[in-house]
N, C-alpha and C. Protein backbone atom coordinates (compact mmCIF):
# COMPACT_ATOMS: atom_id res chain seq x y z
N UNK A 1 2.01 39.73 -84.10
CA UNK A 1 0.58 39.67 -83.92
C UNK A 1 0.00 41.05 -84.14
N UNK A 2 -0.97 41.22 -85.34
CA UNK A 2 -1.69 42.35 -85.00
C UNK A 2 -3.01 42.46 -84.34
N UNK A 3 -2.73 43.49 -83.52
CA UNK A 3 -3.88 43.83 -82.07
C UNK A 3 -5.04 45.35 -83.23
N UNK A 4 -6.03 44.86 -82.59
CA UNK A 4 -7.16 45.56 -82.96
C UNK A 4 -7.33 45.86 -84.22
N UNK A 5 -7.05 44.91 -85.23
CA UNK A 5 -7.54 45.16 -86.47
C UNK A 5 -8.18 45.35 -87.11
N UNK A 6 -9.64 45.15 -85.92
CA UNK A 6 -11.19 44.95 -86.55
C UNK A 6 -11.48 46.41 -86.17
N UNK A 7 -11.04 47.02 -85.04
CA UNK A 7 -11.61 48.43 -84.72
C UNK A 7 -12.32 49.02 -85.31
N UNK A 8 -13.74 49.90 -84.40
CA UNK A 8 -14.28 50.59 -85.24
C UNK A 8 -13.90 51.88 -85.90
N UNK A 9 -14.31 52.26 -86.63
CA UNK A 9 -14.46 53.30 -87.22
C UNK A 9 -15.27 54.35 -86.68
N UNK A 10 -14.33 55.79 -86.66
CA UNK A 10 -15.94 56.79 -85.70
C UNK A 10 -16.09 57.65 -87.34
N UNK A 11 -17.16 57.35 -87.52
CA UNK A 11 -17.55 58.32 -88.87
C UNK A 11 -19.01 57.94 -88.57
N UNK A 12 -19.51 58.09 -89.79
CA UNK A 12 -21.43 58.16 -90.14
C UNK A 12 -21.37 57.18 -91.61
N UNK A 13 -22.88 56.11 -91.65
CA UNK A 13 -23.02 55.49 -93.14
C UNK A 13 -23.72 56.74 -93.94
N UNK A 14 -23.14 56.56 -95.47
CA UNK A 14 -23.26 57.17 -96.36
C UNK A 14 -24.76 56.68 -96.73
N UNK A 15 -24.83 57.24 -98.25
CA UNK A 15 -26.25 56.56 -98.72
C UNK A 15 -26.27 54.65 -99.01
N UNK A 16 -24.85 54.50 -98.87
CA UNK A 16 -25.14 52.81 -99.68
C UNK A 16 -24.50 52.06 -98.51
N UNK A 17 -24.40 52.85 -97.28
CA UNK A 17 -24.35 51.64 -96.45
C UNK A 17 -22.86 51.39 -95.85
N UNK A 18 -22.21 52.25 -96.53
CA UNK A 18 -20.47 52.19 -96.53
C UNK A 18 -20.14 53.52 -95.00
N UNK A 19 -19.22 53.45 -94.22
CA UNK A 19 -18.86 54.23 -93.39
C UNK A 19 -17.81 55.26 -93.67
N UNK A 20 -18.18 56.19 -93.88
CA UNK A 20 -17.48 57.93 -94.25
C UNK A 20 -16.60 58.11 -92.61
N UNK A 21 -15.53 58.23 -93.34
CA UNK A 21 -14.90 58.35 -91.72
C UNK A 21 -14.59 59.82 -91.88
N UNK A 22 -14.44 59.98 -90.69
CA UNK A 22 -14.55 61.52 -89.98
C UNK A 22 -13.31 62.12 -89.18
N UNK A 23 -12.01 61.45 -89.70
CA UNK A 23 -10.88 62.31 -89.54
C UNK A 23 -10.14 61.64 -87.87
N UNK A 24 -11.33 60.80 -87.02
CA UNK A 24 -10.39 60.24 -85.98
C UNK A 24 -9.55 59.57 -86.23
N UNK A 25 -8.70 59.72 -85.60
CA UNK A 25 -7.35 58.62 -85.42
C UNK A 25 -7.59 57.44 -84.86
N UNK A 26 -7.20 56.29 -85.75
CA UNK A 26 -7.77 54.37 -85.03
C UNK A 26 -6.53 54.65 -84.14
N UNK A 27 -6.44 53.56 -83.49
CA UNK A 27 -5.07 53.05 -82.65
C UNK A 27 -4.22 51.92 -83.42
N UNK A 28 -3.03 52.09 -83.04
CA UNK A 28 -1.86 51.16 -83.96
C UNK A 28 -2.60 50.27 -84.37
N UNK A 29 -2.40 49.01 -85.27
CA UNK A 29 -2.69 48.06 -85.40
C UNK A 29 -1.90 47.15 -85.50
N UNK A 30 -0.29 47.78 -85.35
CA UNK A 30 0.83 46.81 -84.96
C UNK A 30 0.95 46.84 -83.04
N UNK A 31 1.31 48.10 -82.50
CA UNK A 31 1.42 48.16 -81.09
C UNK A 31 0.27 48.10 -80.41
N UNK A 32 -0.91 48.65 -80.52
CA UNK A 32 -2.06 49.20 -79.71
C UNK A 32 -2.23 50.31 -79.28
N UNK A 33 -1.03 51.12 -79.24
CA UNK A 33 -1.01 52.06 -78.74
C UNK A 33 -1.33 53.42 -79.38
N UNK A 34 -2.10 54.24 -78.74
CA UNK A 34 -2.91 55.73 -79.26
C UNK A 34 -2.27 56.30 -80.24
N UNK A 35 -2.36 57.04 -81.02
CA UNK A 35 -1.83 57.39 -82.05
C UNK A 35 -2.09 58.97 -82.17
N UNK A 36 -3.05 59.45 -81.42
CA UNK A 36 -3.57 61.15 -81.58
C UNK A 36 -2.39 62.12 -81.46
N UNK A 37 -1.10 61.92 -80.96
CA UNK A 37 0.07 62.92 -80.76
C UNK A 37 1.20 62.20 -81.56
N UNK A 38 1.12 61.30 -83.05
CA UNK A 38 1.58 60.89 -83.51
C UNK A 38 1.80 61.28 -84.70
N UNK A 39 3.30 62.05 -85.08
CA UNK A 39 3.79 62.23 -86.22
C UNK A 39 3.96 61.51 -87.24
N UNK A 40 4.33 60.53 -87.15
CA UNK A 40 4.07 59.51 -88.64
C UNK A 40 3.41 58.73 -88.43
N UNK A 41 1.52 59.08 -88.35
CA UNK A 41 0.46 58.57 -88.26
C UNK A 41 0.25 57.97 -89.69
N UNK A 42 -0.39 56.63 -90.02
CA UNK A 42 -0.55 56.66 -91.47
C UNK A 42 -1.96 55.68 -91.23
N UNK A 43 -2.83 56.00 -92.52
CA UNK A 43 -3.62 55.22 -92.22
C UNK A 43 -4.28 54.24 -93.49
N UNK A 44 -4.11 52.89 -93.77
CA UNK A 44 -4.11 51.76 -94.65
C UNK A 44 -5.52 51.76 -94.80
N UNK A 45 -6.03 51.52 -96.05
CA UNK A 45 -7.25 51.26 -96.20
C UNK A 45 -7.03 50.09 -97.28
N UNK A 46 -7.79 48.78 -96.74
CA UNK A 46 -7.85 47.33 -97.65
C UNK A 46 -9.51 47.41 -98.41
N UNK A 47 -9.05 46.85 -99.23
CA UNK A 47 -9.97 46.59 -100.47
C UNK A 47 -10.12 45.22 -100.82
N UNK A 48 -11.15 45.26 -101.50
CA UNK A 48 -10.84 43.10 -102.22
C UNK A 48 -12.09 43.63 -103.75
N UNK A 49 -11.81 43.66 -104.53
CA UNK A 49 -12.77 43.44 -105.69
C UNK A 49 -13.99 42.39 -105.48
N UNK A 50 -14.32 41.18 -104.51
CA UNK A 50 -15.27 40.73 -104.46
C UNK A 50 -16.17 41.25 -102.97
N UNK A 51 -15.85 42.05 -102.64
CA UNK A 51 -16.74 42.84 -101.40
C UNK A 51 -16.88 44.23 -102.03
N UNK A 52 -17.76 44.88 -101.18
CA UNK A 52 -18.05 46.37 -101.55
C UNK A 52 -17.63 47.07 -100.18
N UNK A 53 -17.27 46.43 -99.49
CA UNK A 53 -16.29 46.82 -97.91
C UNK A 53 -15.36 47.65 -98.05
N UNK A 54 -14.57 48.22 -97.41
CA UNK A 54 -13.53 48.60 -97.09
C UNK A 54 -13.00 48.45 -95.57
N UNK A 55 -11.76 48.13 -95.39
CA UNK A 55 -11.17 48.25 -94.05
C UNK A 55 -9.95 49.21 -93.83
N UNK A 56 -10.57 49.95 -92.87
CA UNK A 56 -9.32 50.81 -92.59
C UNK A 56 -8.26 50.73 -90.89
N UNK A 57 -7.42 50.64 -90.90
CA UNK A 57 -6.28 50.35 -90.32
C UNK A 57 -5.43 51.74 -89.87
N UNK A 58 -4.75 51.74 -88.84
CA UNK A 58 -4.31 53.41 -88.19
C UNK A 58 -2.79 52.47 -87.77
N UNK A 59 -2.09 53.49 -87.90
CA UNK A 59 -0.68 52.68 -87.86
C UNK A 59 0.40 53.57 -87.39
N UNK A 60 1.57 53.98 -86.71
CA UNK A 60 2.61 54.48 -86.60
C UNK A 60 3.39 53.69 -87.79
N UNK A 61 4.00 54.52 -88.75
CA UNK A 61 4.65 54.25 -89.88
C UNK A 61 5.97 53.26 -88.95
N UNK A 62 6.51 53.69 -88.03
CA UNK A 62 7.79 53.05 -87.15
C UNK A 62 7.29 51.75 -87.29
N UNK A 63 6.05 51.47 -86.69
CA UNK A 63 5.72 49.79 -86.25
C UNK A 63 5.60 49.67 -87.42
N UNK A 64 4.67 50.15 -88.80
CA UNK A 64 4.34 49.33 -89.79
C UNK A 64 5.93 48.40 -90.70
N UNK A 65 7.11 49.50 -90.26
CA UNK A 65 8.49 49.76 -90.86
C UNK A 65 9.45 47.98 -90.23
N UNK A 66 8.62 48.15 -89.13
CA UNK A 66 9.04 46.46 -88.11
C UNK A 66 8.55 45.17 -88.31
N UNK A 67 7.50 45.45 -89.07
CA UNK A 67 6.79 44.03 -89.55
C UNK A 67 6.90 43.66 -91.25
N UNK A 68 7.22 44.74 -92.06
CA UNK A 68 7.00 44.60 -93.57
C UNK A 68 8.07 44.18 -93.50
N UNK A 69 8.17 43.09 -95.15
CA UNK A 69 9.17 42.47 -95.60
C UNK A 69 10.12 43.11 -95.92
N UNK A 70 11.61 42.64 -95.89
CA UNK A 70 12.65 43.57 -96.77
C UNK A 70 12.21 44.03 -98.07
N UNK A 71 12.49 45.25 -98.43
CA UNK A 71 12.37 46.21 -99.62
C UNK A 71 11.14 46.70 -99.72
N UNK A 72 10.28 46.95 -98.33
CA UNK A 72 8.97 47.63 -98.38
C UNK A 72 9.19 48.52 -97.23
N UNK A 73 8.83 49.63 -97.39
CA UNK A 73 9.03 50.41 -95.91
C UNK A 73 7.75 52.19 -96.21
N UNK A 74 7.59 52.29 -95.25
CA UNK A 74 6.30 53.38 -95.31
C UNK A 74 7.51 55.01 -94.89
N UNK A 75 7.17 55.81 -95.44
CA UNK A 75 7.35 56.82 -95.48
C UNK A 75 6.72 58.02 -95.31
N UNK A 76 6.78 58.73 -93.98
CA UNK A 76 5.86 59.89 -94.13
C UNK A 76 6.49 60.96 -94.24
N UNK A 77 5.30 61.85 -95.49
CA UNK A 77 5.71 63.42 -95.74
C UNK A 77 4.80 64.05 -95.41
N UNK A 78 5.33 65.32 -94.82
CA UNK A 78 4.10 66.04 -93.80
C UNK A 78 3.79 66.92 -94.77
N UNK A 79 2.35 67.35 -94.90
CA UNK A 79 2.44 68.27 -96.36
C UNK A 79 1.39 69.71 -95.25
């Protein structure tokens, strides 16, 4: 089950209405749990060609690594 998927976003709307995010950290969207002291923080942004939306998603790469199918797995490099 994913928990808080709809979460908001803390940013500001741009000129067309779209939300500019501003660098906070969402909370898991596999566990729930905070993510601000989290090393392999990653964060998913969904698209669809028939919306002008975007959704963005905050994830510990570990949980995302527990739910994806075999031969998909997230990887973080700290740059």
């Amino acid at each position: 089950m994913i928990r808080n998927a709809t979460q908001k976003i803390c940013g500001q709307l741009n000129g067309e209405g779209h939300v500019r995010v501003t660098g906070q950290r969402l909370r898991c969207c596999v566990c729930g749990c905070d993510t601000a002291d989290g090393t392999d923080y990653v964060r998913l942004e969904l698209t669809t060609e028939y919306v002008a939306t975007r959704q963005w998603l905050g994830a510990h790469a570990a949980c995302l690594n527990g739910v994806l199918a075999p031969g998909f797995s997230v990887e973080v490099h700290l740059m």
